[in-house]
PDB file of N, CA and C in Angstrom:
ATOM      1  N   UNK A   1       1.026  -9.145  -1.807  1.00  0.00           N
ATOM      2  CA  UNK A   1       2.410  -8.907  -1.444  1.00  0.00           C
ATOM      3  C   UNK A   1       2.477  -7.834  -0.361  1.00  0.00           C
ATOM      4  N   UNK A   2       3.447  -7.972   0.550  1.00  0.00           N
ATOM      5  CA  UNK A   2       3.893  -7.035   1.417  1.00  0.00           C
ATOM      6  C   UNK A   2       4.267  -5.693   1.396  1.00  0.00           C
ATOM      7  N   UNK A   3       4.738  -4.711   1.401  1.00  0.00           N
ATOM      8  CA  UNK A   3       4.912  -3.523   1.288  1.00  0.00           C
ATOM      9  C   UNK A   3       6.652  -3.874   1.431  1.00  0.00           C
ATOM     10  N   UNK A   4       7.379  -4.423   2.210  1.00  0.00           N
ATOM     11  CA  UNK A   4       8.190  -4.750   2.502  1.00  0.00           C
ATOM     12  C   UNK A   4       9.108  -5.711   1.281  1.00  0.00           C
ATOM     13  N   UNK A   5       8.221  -6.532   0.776  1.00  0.00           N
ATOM     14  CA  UNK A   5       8.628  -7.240  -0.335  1.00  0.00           C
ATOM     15  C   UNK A   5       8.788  -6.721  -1.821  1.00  0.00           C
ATOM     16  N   UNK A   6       7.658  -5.932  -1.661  1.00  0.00           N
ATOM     17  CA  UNK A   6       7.356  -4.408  -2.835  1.00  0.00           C
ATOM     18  C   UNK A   6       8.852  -4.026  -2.916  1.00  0.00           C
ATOM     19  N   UNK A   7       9.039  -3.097  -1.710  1.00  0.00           N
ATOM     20  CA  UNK A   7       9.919  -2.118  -1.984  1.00  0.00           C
ATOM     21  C   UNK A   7      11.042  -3.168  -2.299  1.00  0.00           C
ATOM     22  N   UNK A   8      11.453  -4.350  -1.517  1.00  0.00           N
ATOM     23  CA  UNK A   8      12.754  -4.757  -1.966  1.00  0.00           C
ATOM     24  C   UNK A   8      13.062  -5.328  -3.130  1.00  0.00           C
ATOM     25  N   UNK A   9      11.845  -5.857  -3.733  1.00  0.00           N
ATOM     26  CA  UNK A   9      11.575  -6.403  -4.733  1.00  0.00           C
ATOM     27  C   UNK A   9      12.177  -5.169  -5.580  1.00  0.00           C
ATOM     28  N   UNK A  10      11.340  -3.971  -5.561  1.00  0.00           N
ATOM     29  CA  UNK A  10      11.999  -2.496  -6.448  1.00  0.00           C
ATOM     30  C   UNK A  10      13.660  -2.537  -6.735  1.00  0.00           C
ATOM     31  N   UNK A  11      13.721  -2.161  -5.344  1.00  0.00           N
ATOM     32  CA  UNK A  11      15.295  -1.879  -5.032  1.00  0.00           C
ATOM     33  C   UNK A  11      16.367  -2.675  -5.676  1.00  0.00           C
ATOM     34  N   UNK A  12      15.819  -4.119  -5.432  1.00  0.00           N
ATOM     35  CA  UNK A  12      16.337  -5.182  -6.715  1.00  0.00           C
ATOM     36  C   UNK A  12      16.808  -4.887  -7.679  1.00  0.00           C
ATOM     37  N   UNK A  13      15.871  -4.496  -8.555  1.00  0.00           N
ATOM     38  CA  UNK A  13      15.098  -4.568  -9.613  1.00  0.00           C
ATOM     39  C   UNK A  13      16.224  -3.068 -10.140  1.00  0.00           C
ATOM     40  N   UNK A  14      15.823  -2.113  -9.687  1.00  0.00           N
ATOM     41  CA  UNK A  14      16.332  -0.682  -9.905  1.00  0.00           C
ATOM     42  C   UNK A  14      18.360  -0.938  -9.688  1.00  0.00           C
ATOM     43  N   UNK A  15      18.535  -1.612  -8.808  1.00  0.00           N
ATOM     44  CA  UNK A  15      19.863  -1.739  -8.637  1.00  0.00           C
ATOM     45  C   UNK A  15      20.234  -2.872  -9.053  1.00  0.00           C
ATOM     46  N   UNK A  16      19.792  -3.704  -9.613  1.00  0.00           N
ATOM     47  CA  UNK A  16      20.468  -5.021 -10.192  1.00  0.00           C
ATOM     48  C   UNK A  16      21.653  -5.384  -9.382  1.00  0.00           C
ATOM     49  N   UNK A  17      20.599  -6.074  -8.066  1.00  0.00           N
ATOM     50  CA  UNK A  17      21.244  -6.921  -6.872  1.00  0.00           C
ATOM     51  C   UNK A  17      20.769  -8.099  -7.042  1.00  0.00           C
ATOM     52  N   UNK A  18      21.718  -8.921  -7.250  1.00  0.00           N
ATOM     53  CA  UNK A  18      21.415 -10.811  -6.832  1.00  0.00           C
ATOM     54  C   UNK A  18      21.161 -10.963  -5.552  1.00  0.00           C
ATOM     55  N   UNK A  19      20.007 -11.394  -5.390  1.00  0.00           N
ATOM     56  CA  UNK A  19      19.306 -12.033  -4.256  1.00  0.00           C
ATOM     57  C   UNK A  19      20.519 -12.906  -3.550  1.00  0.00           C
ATOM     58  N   UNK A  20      20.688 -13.797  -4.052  1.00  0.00           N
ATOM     59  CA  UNK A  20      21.932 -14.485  -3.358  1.00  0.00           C
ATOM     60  C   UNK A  20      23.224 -14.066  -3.460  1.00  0.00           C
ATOM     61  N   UNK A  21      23.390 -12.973  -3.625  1.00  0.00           N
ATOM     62  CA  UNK A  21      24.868 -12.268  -3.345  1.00  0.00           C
ATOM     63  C   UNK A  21      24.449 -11.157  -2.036  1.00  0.00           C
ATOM     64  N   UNK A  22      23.394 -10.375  -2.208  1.00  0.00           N
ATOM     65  CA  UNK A  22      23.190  -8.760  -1.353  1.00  0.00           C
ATOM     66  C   UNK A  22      22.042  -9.265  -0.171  1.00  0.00           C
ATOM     67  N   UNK A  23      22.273  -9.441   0.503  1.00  0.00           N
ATOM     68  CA  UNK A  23      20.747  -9.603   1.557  1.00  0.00           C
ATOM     69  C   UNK A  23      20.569  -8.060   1.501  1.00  0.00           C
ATOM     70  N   UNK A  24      18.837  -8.285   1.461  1.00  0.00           N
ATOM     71  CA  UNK A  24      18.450  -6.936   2.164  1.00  0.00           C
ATOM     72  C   UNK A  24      17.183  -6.996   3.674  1.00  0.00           C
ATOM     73  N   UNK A  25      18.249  -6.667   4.549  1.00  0.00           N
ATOM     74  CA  UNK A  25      16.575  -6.454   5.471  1.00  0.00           C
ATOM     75  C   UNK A  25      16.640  -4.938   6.199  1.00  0.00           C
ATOM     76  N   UNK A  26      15.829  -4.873   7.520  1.00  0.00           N
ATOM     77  CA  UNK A  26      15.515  -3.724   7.541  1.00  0.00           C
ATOM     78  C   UNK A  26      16.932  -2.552   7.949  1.00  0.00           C
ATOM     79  N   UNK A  27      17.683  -3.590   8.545  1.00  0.00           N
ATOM     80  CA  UNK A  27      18.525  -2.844   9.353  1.00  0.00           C
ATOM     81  C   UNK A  27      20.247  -2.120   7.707  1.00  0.00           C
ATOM     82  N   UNK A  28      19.644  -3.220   6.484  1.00  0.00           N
ATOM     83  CA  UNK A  28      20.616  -2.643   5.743  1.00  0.00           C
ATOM     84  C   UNK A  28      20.917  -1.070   5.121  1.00  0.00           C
ATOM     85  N   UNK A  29      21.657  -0.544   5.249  1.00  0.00           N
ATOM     86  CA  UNK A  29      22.211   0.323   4.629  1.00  0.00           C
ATOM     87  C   UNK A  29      22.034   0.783   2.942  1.00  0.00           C
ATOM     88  N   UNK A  30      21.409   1.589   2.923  1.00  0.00           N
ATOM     89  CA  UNK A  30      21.160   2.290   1.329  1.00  0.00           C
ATOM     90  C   UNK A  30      22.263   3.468   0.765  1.00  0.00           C
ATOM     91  N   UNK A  31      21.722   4.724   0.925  1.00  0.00           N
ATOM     92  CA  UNK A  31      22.721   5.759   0.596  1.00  0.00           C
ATOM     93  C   UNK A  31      24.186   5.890   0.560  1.00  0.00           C
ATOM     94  N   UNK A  32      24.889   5.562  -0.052  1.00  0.00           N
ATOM     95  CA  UNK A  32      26.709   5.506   0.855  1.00  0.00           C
ATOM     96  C   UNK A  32      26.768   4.476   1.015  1.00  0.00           C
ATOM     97  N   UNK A  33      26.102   3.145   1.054  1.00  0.00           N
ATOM     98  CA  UNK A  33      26.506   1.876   1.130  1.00  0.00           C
ATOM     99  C   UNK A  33      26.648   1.336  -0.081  1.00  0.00           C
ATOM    100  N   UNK A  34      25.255   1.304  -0.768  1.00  0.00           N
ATOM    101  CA  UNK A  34      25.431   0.622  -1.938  1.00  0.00           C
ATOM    102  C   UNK A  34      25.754   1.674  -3.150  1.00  0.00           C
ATOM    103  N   UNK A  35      26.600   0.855  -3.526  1.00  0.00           N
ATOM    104  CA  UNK A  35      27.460   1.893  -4.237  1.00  0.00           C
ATOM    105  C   UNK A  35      26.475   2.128  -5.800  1.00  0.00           C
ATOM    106  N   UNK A  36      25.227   1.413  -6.122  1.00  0.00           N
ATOM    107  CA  UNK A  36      24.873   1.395  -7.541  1.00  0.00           C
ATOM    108  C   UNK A  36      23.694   2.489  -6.551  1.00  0.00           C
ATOM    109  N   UNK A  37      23.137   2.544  -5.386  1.00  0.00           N
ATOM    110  CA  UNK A  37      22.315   3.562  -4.752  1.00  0.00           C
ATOM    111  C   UNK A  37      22.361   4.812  -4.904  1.00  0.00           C
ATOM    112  N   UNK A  38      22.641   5.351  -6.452  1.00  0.00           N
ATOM    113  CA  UNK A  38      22.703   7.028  -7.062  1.00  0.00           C
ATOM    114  C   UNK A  38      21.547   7.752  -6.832  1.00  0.00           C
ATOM    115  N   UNK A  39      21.739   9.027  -7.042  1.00  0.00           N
ATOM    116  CA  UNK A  39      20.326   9.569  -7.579  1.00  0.00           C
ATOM    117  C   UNK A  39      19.523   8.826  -8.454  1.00  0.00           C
ATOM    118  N   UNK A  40      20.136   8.431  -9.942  1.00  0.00           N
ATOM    119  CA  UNK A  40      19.197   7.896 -10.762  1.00  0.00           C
ATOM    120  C   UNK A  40      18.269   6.803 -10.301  1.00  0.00           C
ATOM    121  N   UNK A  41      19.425   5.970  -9.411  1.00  0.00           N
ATOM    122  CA  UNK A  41      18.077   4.923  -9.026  1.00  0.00           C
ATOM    123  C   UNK A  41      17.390   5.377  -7.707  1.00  0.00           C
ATOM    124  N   UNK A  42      17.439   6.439  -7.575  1.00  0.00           N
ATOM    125  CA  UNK A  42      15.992   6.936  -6.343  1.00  0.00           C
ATOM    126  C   UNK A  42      14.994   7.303  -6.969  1.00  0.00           C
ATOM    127  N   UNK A  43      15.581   8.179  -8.421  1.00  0.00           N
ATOM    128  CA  UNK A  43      14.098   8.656  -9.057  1.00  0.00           C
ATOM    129  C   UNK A  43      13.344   7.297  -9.787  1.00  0.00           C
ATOM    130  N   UNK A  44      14.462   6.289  -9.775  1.00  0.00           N
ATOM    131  CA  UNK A  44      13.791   5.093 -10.431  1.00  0.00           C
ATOM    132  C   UNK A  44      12.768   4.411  -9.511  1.00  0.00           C
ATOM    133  N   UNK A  45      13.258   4.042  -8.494  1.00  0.00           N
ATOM    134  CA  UNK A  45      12.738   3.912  -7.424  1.00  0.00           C
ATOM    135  C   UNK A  45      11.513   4.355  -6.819  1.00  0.00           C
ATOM    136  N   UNK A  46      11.784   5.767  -6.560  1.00  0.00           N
ATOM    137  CA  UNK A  46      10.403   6.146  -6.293  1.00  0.00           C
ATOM    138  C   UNK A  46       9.082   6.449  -7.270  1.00  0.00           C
ATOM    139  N   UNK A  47       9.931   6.395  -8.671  1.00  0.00           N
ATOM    140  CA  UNK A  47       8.319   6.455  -9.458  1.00  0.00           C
ATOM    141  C   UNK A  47       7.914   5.091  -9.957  1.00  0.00           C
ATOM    142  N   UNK A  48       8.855   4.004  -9.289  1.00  0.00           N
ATOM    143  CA  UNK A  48       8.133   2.751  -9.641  1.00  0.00           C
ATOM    144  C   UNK A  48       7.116   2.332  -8.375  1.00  0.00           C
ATOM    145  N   UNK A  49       7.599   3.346  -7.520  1.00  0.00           N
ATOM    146  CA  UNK A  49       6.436   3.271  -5.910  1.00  0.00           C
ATOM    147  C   UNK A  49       5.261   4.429  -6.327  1.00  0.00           C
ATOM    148  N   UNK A  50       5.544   5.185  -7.023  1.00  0.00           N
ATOM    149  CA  UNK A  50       4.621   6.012  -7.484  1.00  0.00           C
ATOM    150  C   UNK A  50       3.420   4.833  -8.138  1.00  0.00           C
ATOM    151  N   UNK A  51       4.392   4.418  -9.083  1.00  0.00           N
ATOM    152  CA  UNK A  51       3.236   3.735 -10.443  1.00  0.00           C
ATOM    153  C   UNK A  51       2.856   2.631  -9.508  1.00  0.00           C
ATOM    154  N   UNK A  52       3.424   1.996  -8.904  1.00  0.00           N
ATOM    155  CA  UNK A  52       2.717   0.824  -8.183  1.00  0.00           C
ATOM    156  C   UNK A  52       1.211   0.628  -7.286  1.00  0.00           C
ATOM    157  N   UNK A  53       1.688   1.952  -6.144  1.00  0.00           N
ATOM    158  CA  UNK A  53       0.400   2.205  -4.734  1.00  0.00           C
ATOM    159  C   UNK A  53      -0.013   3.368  -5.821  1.00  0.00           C
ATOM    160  N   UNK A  54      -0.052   4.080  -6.589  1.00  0.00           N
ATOM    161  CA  UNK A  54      -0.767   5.316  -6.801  1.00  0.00           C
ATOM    162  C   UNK A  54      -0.900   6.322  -6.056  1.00  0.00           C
ATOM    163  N   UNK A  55       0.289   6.242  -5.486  1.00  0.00           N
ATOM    164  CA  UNK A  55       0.720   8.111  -4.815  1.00  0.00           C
ATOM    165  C   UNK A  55       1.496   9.029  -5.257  1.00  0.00           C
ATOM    166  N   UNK A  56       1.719   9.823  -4.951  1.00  0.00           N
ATOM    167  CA  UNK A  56       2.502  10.867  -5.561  1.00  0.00           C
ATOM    168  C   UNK A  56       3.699  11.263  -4.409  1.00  0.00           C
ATOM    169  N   UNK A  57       4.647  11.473  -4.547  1.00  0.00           N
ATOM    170  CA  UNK A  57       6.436  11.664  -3.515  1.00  0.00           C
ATOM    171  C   UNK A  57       5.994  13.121  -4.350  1.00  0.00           C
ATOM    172  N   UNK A  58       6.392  14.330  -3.309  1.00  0.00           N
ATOM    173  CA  UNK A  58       6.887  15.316  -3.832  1.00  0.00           C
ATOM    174  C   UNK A  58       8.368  15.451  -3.620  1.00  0.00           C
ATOM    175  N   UNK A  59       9.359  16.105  -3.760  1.00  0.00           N
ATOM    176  CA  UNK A  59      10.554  16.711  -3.487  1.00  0.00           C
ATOM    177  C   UNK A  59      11.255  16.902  -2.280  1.00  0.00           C
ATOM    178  N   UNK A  60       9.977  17.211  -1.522  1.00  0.00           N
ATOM    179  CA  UNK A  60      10.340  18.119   0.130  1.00  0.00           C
ATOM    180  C   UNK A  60       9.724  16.893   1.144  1.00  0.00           C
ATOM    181  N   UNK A  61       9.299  16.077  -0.007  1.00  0.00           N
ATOM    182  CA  UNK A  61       8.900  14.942   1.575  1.00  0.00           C
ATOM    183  C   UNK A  61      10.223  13.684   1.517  1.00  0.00           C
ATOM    184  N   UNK A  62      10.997  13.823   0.747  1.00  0.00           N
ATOM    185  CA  UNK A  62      12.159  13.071   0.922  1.00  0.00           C
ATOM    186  C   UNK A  62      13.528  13.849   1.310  1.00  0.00           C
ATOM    187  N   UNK A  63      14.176  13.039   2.150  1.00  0.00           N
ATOM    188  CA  UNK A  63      15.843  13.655   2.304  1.00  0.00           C
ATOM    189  C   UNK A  63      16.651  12.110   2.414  1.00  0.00           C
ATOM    190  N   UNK A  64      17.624  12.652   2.803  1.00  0.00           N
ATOM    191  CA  UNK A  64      18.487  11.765   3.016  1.00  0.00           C
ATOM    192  C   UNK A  64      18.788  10.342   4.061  1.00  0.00           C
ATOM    193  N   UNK A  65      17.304  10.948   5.027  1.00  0.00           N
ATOM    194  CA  UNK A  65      17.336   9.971   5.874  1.00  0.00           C
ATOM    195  C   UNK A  65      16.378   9.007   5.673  1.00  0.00           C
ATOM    196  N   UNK A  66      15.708   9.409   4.680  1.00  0.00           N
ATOM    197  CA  UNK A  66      14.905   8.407   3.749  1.00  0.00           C
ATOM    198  C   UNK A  66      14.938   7.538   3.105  1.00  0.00           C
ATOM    199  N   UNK A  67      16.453   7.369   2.997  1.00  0.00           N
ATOM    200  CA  UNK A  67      17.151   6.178   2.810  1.00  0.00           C
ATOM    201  C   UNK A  67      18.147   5.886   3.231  1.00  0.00           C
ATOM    202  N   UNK A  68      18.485   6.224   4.525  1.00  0.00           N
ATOM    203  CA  UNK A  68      19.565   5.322   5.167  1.00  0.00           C
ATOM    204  C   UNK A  68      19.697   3.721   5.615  1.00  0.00           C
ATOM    205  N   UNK A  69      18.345   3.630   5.435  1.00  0.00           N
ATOM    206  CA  UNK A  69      18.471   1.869   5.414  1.00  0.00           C
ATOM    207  C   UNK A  69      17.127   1.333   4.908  1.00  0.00           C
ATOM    208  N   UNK A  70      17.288   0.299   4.410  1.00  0.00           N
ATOM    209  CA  UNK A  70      15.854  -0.223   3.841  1.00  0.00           C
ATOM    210  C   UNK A  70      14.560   0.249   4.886  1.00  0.00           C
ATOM    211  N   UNK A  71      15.172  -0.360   6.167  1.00  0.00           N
ATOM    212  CA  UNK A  71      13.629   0.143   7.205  1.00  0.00           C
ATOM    213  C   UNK A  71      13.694   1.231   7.050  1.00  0.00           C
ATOM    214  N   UNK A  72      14.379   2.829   6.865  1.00  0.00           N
ATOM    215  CA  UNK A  72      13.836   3.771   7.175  1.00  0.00           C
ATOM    216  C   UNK A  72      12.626   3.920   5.705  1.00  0.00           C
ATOM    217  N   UNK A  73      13.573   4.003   4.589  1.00  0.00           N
ATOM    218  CA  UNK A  73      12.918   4.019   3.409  1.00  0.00           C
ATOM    219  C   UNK A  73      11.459   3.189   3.172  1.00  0.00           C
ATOM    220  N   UNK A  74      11.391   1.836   4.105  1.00  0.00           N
ATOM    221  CA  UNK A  74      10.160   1.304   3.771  1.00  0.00           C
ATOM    222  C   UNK A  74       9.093   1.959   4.795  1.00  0.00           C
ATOM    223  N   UNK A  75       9.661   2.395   5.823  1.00  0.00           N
ATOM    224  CA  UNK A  75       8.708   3.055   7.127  1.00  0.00           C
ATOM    225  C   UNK A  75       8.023   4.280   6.024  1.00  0.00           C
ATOM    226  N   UNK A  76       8.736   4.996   5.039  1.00  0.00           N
ATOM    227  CA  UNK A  76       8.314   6.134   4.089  1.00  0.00           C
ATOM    228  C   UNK A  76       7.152   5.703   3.211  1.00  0.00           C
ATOM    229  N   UNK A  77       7.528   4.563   2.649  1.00  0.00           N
ATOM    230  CA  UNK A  77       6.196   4.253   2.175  1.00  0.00           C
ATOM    231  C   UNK A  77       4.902   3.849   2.697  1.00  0.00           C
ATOM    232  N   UNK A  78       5.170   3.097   3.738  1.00  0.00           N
ATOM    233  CA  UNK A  78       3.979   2.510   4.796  1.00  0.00           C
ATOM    234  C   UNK A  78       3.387   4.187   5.326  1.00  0.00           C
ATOM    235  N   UNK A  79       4.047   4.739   5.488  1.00  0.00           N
ATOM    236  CA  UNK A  79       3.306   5.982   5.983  1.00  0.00           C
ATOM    237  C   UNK A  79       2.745   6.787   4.621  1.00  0.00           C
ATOM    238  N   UNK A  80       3.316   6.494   3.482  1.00  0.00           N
ATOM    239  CA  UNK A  80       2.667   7.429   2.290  1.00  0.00           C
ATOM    240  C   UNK A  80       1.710   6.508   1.755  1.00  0.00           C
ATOM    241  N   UNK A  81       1.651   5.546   1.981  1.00  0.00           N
ATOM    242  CA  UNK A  81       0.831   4.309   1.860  1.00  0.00           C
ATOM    243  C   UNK A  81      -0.534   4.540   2.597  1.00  0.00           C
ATOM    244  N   UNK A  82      -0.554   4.748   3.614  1.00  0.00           N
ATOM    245  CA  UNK A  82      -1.161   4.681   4.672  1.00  0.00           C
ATOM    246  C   UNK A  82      -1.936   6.014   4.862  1.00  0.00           C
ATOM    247  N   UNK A  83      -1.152   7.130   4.299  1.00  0.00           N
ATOM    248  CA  UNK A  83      -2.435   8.449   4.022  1.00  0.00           C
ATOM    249  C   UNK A  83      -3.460   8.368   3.078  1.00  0.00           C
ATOM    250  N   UNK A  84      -3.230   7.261   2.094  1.00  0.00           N
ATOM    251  CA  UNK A  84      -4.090   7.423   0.685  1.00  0.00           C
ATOM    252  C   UNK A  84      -5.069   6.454   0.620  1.00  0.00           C
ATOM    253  N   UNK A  85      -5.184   5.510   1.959  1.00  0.00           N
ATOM    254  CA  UNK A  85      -5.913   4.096   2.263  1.00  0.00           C
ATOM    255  C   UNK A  85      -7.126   4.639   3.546  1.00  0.00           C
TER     256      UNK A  85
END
């Protein structure tokens, strides 16, 4: 699987979005858009990217622009991805 499919697959999953109701691609909107996109489901989120690739997110390597849209958020993992490979 893709890294790309990963995360949306997550995001899914964590926000209980119907595939055939929500498209997601890179250019969509996270934070302030989707309205089920809380805190809770970031920490859900990122420790299901934790448990998945086997990295660790600290605190200070995420903000807000880390999820302003699926591409920025997936560019975050491909690069935290990509230190541990």
């Amino acid at each position: 699987m893709s890294i790309y499919s990963d995360v949306t697959g997550m995001l899914r999953s964590a926000l209980q979005l119907d595939e055939g109701l929500v498209q997601l691609n890179l250019d969509s909107g996270l934070l302030g858009v989707i309205p089920e996109f809380d805190s809770m489901a970031v920490v859900t989120v990122l420790t299901a990217l934790e448990d998945h690739y086997g990295f660790i997110i600290e605190d200070d390597e995420v903000d807000a622009s880390t999820f302003e849209t699926v591409g920025s958020f997936i560019q975050f993992v491909e690069e935290k991805y990509n230190s541990i490979t």
